[in-house]
Protein backbone atom coordinates (compact mmCIF):
# COMPACT_ATOMS: atom_id res chain seq x y z
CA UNK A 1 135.47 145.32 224.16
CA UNK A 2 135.37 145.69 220.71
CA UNK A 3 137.91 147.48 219.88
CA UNK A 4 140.59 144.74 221.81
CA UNK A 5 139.12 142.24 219.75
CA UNK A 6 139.96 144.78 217.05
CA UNK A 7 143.27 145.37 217.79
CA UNK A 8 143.97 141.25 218.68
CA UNK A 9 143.39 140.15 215.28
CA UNK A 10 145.60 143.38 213.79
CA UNK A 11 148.38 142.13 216.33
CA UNK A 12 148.14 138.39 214.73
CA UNK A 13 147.84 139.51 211.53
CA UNK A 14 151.11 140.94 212.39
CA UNK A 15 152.69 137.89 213.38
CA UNK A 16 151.67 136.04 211.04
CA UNK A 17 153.00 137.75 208.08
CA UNK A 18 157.01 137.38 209.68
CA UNK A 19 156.34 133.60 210.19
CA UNK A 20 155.10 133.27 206.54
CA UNK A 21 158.11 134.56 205.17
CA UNK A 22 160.17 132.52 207.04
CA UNK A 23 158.44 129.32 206.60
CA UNK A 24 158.80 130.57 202.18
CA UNK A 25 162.24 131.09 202.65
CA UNK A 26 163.00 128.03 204.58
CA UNK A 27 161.21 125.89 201.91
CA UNK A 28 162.98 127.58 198.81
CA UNK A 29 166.46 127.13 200.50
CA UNK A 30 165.32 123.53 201.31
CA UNK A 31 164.39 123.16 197.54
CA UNK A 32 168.48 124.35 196.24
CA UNK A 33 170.15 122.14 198.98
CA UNK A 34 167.68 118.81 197.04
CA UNK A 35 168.75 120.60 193.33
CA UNK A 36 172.05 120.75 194.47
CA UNK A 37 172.52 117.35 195.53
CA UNK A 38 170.95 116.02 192.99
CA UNK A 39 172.90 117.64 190.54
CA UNK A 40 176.44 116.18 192.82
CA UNK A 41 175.19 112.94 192.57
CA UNK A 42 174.17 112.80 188.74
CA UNK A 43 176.83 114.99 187.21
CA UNK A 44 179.69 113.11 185.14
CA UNK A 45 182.79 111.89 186.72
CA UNK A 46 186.17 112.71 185.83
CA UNK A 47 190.11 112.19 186.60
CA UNK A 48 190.35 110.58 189.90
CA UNK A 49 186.73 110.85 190.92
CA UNK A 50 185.96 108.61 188.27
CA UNK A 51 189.02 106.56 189.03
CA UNK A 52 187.51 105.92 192.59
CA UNK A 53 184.42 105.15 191.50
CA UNK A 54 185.50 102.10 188.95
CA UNK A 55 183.97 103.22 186.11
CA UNK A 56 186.83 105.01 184.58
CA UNK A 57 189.17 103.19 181.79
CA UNK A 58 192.80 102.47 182.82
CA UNK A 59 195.39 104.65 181.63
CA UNK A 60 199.05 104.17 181.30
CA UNK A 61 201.63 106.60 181.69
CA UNK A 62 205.00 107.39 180.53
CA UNK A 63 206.63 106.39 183.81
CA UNK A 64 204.29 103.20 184.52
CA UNK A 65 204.79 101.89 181.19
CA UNK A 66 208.89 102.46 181.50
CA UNK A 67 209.30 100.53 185.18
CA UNK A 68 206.73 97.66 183.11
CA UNK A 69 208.88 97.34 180.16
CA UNK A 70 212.35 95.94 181.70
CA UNK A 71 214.65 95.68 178.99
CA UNK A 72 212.08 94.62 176.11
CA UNK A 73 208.52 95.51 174.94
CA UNK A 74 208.43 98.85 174.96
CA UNK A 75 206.85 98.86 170.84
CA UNK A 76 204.23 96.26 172.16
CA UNK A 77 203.32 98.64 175.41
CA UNK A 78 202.68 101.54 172.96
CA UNK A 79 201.03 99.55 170.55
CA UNK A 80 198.43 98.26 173.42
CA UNK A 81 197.85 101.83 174.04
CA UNK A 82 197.25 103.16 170.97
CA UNK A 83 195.30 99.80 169.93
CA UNK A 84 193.14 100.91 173.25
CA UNK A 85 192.20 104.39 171.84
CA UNK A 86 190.66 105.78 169.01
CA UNK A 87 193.39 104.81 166.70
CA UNK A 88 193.03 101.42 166.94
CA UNK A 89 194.96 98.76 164.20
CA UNK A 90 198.54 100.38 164.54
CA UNK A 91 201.15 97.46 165.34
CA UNK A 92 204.90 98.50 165.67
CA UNK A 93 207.65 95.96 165.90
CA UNK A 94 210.42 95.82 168.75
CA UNK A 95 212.54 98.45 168.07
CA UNK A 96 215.91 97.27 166.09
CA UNK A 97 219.58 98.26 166.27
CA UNK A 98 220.93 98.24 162.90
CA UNK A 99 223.82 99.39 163.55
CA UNK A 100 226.01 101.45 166.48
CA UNK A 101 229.80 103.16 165.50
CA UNK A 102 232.98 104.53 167.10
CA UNK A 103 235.94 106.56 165.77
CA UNK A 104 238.16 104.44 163.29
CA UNK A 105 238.16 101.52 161.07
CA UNK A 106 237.03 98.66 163.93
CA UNK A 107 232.83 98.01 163.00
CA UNK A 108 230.60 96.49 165.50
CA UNK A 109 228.19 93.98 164.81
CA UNK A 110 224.93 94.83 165.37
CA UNK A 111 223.48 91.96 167.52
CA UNK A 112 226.68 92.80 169.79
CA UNK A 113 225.38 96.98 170.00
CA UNK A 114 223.65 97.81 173.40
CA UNK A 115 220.49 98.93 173.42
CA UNK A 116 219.40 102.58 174.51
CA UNK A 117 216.11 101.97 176.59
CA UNK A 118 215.01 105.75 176.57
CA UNK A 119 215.53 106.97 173.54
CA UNK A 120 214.11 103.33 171.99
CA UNK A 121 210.74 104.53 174.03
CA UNK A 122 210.66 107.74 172.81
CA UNK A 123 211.07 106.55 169.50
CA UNK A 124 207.90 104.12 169.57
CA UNK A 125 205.84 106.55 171.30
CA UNK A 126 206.57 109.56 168.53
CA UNK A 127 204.87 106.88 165.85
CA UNK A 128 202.38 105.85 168.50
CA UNK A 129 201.17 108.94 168.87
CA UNK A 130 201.45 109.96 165.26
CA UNK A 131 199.21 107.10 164.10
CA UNK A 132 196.46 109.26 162.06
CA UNK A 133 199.31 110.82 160.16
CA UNK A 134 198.17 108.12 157.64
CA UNK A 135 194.51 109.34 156.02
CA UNK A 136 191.97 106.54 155.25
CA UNK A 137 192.01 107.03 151.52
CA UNK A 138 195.61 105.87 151.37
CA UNK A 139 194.95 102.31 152.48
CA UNK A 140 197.67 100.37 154.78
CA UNK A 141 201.03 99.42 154.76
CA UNK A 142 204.13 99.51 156.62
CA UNK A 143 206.27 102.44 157.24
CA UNK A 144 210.16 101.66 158.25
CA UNK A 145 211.20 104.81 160.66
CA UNK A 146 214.93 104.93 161.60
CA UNK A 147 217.17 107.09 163.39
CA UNK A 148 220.41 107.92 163.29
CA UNK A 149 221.63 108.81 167.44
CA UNK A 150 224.81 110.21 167.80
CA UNK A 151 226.63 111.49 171.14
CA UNK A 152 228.75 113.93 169.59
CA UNK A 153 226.33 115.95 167.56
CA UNK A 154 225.44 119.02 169.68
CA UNK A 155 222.34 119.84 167.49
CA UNK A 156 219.86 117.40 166.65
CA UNK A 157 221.17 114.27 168.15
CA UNK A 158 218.43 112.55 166.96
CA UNK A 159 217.47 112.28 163.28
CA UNK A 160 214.82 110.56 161.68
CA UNK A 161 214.85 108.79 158.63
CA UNK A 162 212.42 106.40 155.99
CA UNK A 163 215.42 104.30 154.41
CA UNK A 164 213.92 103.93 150.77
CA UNK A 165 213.00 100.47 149.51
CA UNK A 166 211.61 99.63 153.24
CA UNK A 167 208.30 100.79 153.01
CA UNK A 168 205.28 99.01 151.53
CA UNK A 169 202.93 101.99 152.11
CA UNK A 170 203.88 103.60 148.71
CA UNK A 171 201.41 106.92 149.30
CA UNK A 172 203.95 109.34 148.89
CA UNK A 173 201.77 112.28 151.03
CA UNK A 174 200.84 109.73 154.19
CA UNK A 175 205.09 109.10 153.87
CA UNK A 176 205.61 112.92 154.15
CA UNK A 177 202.86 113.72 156.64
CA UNK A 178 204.23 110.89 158.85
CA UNK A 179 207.57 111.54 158.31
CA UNK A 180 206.94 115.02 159.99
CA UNK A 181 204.50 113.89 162.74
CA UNK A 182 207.25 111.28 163.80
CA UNK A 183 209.66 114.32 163.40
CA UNK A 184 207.89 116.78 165.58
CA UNK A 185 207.20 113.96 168.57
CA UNK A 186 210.99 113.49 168.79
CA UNK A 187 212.20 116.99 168.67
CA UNK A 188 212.33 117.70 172.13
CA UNK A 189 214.26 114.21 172.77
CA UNK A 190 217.73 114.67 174.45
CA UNK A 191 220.42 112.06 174.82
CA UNK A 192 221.63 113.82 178.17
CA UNK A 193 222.56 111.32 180.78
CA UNK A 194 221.56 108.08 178.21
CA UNK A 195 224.03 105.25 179.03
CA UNK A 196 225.59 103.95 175.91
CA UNK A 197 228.57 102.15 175.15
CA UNK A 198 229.09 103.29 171.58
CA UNK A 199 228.94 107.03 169.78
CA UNK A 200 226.25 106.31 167.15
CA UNK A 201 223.25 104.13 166.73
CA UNK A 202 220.77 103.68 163.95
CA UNK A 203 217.99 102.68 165.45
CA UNK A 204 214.95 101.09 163.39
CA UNK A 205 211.36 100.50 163.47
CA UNK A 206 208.62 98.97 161.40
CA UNK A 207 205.38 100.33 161.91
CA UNK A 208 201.87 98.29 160.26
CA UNK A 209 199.27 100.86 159.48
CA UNK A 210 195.59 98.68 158.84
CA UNK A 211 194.08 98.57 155.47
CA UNK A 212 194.61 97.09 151.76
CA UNK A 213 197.98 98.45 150.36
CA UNK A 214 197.56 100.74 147.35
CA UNK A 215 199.96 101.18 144.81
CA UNK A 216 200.47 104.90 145.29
């Protein structure tokens, strides 16, 4: 009789020991799947996850902004964007046709040249995004940018230019640096398939960087 008691507990003993581990296992993988969605739920939001949930600042693209624009604006659309970033203060004016040019003697007012909507958005977007090319200690001013467009250059159809005597920003470095910033966001800009209804534009804009103008 004794020994069956014996040999009872020793069977429980056994059984209990399985059930044990499964009841620890059971509670750790009950503790991950809590971690886990706690972590989901706290973690930061990004791209269209924030998007969904509201909290995430608007963005405008290239393409929005362009089927916005119509056939004006585009310097004020960039502006807005780059006033909504970290680099706010930069202003740009509309962008101006100075001039546009055929072959021979017969000149073309310039209020009477059409306007070339791409390139005039590229244009305003290269300063845009350019608009730290201009370092704090070399105060504010306004920086004239022009191009010269032509549809018979094969190479570098579009160059940029500072016409001299347009500028008030007289910091000759913040001139270069933008100069080449400007440069370098319009490199890759092709006149391919650009309506036009002359050969050559000049195309200009004025671009107000904030602060007190120095006088170098």
């Amino acid at each position: 009789m004794l020994r069956s008691t014996h040999d009872g507990d020793a069977n429980a003993r056994g059984v209990d020991g399985p059930v044990r581990i499964q009841l620890f296992v059971a509670l750790l993988l009950g503790l991950v799947l809590v971690a886990t969605g706690l972590y989901l739920w706290r973690r930061p939001r990004t791209g269209p996850e924030a998007a969904a949930g509201g909290d995430a600042v608007p963005v405008v693209d290239a393409a929005e902004t362009q089927s916005v624009l119509g056939d004006g604006g585009i310097a004020a659309a960039v502006a807005a964007q780059v006033e909504a970033g970290a680099m706010g203060g930069l202003s740009l004016t509309e962008p101006r046709i100075v001039g546009c040019h055929d072959k021979g003697p017969k000149k073309t007012p310039a209020e009477e040249c059409d306007h070339l909507q791409p390139i005039e958005q590229a244009f305003a977007k290269a300063i845009g995004d350019a608009a730290s090319c201009v370092p704090g200690t070399a105060g504010g001013g306004t920086i004239e940018y022009m191009v010269d467009v032509s549809f018979n250059r094969k190479k570098n159809a579009v160059k940029l230019a500072l016409p001299k005597g347009k500028s008030s920003m007289k910091n000759a470095k913040a001139l270069a640096s933008c100069k080449s910033a400007v440069a370098r966001g319009l490199s890759d800009v092709s006149v391919d398939g650009v309506t036009h209804g002359h050969q050559r534009y000049e195309i200009a804009i004025t671009a107000t960087y904030p602060g007190a103008v120095k006088a170098k």
